[in-house]
C-alpha atoms as a PDB file:
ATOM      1  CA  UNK A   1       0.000   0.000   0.000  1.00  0.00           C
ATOM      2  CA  UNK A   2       1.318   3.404  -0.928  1.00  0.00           C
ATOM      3  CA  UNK A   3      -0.163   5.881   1.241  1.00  0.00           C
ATOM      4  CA  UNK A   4       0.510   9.718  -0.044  1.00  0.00           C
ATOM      5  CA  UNK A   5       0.751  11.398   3.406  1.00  0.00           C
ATOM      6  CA  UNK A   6       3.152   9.248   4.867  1.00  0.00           C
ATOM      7  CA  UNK A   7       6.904   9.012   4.530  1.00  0.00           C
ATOM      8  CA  UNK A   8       7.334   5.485   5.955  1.00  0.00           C
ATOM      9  CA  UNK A   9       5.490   3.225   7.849  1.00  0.00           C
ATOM     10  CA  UNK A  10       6.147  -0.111  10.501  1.00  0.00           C
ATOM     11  CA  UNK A  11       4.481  -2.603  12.609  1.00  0.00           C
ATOM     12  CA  UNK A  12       0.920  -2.842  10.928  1.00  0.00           C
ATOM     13  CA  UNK A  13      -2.053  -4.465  12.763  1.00  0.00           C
ATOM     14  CA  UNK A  14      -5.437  -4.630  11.225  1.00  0.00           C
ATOM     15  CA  UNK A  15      -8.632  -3.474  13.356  1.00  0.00           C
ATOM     16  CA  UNK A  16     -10.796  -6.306  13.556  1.00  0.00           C
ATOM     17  CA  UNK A  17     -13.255  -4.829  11.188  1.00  0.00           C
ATOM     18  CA  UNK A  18     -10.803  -5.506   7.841  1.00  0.00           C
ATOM     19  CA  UNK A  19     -11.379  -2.127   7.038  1.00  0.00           C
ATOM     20  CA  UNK A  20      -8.188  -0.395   8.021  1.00  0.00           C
ATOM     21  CA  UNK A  21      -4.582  -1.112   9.452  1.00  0.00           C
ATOM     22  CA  UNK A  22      -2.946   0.968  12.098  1.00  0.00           C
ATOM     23  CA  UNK A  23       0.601   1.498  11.783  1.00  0.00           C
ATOM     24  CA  UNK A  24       3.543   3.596  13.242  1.00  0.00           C
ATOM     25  CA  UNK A  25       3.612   5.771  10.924  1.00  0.00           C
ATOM     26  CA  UNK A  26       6.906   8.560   9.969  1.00  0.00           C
ATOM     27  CA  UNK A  27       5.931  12.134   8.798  1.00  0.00           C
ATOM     28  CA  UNK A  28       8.768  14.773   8.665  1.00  0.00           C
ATOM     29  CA  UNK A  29      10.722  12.677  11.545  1.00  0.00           C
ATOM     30  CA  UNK A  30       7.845  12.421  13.953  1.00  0.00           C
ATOM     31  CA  UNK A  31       6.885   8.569  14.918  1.00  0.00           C
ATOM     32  CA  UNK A  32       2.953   8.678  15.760  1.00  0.00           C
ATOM     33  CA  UNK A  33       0.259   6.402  15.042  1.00  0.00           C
ATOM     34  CA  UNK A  34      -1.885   6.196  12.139  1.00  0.00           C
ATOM     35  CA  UNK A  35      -5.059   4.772  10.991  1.00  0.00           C
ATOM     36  CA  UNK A  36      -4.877   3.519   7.161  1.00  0.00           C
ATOM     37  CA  UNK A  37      -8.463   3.061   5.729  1.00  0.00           C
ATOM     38  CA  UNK A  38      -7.564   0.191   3.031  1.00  0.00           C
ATOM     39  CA  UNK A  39     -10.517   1.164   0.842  1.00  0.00           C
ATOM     40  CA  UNK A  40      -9.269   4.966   0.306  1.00  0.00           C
ATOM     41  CA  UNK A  41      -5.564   4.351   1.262  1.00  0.00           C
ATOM     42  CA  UNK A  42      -5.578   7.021   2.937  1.00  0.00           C
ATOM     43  CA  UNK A  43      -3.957   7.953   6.543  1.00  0.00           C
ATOM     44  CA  UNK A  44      -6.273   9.676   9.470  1.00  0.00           C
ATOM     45  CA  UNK A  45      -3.291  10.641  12.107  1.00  0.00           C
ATOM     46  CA  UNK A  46      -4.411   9.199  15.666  1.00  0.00           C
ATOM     47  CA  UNK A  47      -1.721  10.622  17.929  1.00  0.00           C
ATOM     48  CA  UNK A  48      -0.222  14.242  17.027  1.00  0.00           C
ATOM     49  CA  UNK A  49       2.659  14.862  19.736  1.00  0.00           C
ATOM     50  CA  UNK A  50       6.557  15.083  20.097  1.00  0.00           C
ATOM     51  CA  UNK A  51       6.656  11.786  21.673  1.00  0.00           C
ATOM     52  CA  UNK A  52       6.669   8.236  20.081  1.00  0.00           C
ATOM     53  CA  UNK A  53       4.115   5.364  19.751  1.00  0.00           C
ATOM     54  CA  UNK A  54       4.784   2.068  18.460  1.00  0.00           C
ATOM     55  CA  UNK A  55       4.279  -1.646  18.156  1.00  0.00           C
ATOM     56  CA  UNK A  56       0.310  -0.972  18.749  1.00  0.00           C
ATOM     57  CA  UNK A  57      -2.597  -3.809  18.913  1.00  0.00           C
ATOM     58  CA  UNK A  58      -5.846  -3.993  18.619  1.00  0.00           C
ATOM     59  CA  UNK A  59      -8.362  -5.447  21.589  1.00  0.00           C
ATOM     60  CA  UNK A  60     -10.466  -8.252  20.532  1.00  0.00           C
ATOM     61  CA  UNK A  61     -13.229  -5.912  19.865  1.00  0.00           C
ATOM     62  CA  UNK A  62     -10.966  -3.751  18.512  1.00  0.00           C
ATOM     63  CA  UNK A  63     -12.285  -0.728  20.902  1.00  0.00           C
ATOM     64  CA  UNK A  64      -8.651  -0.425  22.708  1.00  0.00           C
ATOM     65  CA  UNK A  65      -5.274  -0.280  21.185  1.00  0.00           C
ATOM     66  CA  UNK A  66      -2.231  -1.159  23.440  1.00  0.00           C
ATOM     67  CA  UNK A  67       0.981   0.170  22.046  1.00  0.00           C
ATOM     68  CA  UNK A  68       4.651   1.592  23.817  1.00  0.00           C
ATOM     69  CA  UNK A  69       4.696   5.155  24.960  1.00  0.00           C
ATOM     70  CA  UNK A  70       7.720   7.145  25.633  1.00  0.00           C
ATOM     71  CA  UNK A  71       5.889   9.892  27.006  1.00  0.00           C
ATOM     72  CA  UNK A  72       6.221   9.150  31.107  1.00  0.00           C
ATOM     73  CA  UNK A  73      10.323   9.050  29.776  1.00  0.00           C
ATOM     74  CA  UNK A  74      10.236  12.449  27.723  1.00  0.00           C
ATOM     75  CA  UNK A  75       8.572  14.006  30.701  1.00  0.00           C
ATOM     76  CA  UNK A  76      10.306  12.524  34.071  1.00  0.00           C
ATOM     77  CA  UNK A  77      13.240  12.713  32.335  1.00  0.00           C
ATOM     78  CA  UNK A  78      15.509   9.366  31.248  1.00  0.00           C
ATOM     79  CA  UNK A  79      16.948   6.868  33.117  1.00  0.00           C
ATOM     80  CA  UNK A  80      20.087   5.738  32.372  1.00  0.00           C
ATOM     81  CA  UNK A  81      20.857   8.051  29.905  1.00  0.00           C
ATOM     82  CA  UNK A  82      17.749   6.375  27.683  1.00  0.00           C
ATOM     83  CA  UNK A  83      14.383   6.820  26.893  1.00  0.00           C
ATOM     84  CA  UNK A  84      12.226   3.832  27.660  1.00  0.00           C
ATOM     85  CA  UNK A  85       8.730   2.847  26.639  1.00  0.00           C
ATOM     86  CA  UNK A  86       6.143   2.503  28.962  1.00  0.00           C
ATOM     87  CA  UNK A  87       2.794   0.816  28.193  1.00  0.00           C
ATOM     88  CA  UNK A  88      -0.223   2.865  27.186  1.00  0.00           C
ATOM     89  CA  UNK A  89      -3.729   1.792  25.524  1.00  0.00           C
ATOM     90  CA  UNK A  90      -6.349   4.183  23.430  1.00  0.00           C
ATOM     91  CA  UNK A  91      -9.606   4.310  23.693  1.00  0.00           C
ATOM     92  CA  UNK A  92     -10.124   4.058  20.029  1.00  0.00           C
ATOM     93  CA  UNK A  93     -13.209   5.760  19.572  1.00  0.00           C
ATOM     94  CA  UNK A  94     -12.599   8.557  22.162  1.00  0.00           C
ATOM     95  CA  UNK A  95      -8.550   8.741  21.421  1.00  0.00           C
ATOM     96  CA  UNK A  96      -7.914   9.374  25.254  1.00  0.00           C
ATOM     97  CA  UNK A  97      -4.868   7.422  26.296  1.00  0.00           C
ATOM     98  CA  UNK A  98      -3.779   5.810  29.506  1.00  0.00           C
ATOM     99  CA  UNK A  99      -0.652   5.144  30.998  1.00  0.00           C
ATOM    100  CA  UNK A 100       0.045   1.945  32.389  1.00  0.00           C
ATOM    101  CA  UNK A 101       2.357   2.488  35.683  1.00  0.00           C
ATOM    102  CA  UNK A 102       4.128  -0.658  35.131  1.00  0.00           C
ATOM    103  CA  UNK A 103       8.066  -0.653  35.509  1.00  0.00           C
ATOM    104  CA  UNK A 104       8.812   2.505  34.342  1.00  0.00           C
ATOM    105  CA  UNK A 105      12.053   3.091  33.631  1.00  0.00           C
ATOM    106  CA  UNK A 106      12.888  -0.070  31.896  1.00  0.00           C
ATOM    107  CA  UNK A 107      11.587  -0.961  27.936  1.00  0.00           C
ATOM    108  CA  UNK A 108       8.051  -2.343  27.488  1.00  0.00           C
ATOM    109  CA  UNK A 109       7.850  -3.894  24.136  1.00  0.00           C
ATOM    110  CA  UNK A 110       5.254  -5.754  21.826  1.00  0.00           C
ATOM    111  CA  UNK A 111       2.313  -5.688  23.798  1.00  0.00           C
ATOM    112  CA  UNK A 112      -0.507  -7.900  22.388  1.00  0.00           C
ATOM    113  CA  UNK A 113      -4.018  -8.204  23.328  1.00  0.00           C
ATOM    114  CA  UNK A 114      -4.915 -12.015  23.664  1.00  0.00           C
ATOM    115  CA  UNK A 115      -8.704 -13.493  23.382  1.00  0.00           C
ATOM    116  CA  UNK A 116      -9.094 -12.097  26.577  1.00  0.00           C
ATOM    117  CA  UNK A 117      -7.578  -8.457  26.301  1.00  0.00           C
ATOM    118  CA  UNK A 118      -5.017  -9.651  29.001  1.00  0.00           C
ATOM    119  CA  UNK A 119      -1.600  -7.552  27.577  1.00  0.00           C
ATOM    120  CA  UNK A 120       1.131  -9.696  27.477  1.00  0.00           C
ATOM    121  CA  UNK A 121       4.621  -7.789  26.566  1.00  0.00           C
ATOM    122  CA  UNK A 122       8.295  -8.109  26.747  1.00  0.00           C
ATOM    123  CA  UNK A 123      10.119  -5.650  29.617  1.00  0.00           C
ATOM    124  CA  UNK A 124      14.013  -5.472  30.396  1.00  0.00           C
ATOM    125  CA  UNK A 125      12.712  -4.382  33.701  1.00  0.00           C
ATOM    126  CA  UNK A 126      15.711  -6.546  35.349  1.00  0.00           C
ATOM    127  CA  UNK A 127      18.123  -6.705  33.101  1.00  0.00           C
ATOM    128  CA  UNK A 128      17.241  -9.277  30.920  1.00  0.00           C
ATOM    129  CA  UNK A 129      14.158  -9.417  27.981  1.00  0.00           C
ATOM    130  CA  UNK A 130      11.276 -11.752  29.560  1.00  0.00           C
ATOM    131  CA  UNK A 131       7.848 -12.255  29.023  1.00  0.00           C
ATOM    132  CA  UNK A 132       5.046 -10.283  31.024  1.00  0.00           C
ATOM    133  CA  UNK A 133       1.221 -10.943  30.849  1.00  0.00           C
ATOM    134  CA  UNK A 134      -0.981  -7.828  32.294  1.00  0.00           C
ATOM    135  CA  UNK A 135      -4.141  -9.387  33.624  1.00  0.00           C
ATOM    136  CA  UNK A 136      -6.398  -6.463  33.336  1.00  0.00           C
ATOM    137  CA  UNK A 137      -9.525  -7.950  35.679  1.00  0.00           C
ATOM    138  CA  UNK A 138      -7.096  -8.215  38.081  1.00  0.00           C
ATOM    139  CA  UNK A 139      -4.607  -5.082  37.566  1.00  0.00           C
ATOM    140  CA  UNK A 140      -1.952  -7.415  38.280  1.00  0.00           C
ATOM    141  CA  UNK A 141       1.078  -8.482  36.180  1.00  0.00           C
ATOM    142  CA  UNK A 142       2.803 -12.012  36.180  1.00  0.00           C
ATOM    143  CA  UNK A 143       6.070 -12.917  35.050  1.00  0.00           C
ATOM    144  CA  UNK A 144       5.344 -15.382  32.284  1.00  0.00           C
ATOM    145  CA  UNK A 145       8.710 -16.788  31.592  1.00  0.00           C
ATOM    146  CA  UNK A 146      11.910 -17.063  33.851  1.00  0.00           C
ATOM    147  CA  UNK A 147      15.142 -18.988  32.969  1.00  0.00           C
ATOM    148  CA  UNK A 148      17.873 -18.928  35.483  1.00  0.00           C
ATOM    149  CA  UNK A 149      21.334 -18.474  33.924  1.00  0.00           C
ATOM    150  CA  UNK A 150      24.358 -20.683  36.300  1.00  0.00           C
END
């Protein structure tokens, strides 16, 4: 797809209507998320800021979109000498966007809705890459996969 108001484009996920794709999109520099209606091929800008959005997914009902923020970095200032991504999800109708205060500070990558809209995501929160699921009934997080290194 060759969409005219876009310079480049990654990470495309389809809304579970078929009708359009959301993507990271990258206009004049800026990284920010974009909506891609596959009919018109054209691209209806969802986020509009100086901070980046990527890897986003769609809920099962596709009302919510999960994606990595570097907002809570940008603002509180890096750690490390980096800026990390933090977890956010869209209300996709409504556009308003929470923060998920879940190890900030370290990267929070991939998140992906599963049949339940549980998030699970990959975080370097100690170190090392491992595998996180955010059960969202219970606002809790669980380490999914741990492998001890002798």
């Amino acid at each position: 797809i060759n969409v005219e108001n876009l310079d480049a484009f990654v990470n495309p996920v389809y809304h579970p209507n078929g009708k359009e794709i959301v993507v990271t999109g990258l206009m004049n520099g800026q990284a920010d998320l974009y909506a891609i209606n596959l009919k018109a091929k054209k691209a209806k800008k969802l986020t509009n800021d100086i901070y980046s959005e990527n890897m986003a997914s769609f809920s099962s009902d596709g009302t919510k979109l999960v994606f990595s923020y570097d907002r809570k970095s940008i603002e509180t200032n890096r750690k490390s000498g980096k800026y990390t991504y933090d977890l956010a999800v869209m209300d996709y109708i409504t556009g308003e966007i929470k923060i998920y205060d879940i190890f900030h500070g370290a990267d929070n990558i991939n998140p992906v809705f599963d049949h339940q809209d549980n998030v699970y995501f990959v975080s370097d929160r100690d170190g090392m890459r491992n595998l996180y699921k955010l059960n969202r009934s219970e606002n809790k997080v669980y380490q999914m996969i741990y492998k001890e290194i002798l």
